[in-house]
C-alpha atoms as a PDB file:
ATOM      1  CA  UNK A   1     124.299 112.739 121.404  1.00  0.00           C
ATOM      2  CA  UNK A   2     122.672 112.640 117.810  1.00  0.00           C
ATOM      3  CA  UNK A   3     119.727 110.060 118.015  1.00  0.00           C
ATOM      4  CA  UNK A   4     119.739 107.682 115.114  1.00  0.00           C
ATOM      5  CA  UNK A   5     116.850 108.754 111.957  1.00  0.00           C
ATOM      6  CA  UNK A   6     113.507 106.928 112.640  1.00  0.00           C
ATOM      7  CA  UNK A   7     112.296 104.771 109.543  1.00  0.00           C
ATOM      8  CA  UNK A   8     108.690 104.582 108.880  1.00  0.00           C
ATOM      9  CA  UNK A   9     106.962 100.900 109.229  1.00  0.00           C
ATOM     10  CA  UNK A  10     105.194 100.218 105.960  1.00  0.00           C
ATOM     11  CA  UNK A  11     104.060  97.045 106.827  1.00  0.00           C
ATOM     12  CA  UNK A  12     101.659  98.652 109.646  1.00  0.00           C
ATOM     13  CA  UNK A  13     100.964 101.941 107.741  1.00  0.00           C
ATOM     14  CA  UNK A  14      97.842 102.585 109.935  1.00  0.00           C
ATOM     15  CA  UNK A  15     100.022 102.199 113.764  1.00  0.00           C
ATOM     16  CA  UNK A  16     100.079 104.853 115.262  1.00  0.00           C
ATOM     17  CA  UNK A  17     104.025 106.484 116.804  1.00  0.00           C
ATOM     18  CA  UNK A  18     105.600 108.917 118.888  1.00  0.00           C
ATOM     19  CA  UNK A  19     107.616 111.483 116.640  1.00  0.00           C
ATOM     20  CA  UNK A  20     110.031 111.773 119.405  1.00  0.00           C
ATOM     21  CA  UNK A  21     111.450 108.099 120.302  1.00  0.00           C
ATOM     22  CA  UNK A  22     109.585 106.436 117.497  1.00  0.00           C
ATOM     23  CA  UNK A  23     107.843 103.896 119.625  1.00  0.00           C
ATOM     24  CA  UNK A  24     104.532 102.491 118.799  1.00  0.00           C
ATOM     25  CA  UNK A  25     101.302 102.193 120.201  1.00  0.00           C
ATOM     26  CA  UNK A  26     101.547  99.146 121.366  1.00  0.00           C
ATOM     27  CA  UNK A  27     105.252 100.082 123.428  1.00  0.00           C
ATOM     28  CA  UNK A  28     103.990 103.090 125.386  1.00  0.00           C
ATOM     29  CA  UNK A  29     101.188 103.711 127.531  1.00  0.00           C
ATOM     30  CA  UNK A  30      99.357 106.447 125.973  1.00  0.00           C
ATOM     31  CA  UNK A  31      99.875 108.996 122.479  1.00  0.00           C
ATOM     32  CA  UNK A  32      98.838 112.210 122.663  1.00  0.00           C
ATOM     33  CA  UNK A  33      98.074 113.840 119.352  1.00  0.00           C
ATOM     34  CA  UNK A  34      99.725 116.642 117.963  1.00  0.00           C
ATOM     35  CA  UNK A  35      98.358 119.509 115.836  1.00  0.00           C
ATOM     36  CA  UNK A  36     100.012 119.189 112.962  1.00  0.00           C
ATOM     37  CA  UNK A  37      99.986 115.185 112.943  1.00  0.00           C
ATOM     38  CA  UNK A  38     102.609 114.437 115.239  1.00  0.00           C
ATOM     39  CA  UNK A  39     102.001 111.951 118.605  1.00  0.00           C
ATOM     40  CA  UNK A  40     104.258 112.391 121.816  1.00  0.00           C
ATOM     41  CA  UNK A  41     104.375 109.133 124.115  1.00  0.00           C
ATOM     42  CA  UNK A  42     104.084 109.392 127.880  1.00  0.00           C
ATOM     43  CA  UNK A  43     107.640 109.058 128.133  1.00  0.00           C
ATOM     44  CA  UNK A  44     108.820 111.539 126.197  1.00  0.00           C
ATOM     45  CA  UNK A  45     106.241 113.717 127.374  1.00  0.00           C
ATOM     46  CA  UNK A  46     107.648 113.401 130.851  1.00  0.00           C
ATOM     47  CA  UNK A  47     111.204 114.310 129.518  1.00  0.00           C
ATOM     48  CA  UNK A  48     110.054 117.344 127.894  1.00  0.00           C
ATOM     49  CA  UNK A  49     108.185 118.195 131.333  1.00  0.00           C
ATOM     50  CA  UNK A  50     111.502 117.721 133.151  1.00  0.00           C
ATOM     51  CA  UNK A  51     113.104 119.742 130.750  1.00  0.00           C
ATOM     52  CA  UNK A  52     110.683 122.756 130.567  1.00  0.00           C
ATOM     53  CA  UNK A  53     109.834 122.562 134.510  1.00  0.00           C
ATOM     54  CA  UNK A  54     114.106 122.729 135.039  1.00  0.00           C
ATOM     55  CA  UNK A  55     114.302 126.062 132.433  1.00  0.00           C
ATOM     56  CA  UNK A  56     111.539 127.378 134.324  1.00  0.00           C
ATOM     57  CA  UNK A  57     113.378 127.070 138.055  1.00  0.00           C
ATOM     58  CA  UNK A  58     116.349 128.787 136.480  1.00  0.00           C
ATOM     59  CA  UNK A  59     114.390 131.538 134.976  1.00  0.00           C
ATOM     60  CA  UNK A  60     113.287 132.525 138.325  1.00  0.00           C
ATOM     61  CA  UNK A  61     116.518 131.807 140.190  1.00  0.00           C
ATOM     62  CA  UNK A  62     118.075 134.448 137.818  1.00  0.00           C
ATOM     63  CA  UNK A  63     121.823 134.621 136.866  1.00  0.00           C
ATOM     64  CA  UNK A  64     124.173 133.264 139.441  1.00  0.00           C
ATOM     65  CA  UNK A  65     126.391 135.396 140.964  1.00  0.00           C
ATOM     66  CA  UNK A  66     129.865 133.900 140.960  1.00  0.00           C
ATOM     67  CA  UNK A  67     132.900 134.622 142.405  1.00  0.00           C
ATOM     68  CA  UNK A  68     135.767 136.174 140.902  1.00  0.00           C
ATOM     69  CA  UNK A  69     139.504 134.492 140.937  1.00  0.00           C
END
């Protein structure tokens, strides 16, 4: 599913939004600061968690072994 481009807000040039979702300060609980100027909200954080945390169980589960037809 292609997510739609996020416009920048410059009325409030100074607020402060996620890179991923494009939600601002004031419509997630916390920001956390990137390196290289980017912010990640607590919701997409959690998603990415989900997402690493679910790679990581099949990394150690290993290939599959399937049967053949």
């Amino acid at each position: 599913m292609a997510l739609p481009a996020l416009a920048l807000d410059v009325a409030a040039p100074n607020t402060l939004c996620c890179s991923m979702c494009g939600k601002d300060s004031e419509h997630v609980r916390y920001l956390m600061a990137g390196a290289a100027g980017g912010h990640l909200c607590d919701a997409c954080t959690v998603a990415a968690m989900k997402i690493v945390l679910g790679q990581r169980v099949k990394d150690l589960l290993g290939p599959t072994v399937t049967a053949s037809r």
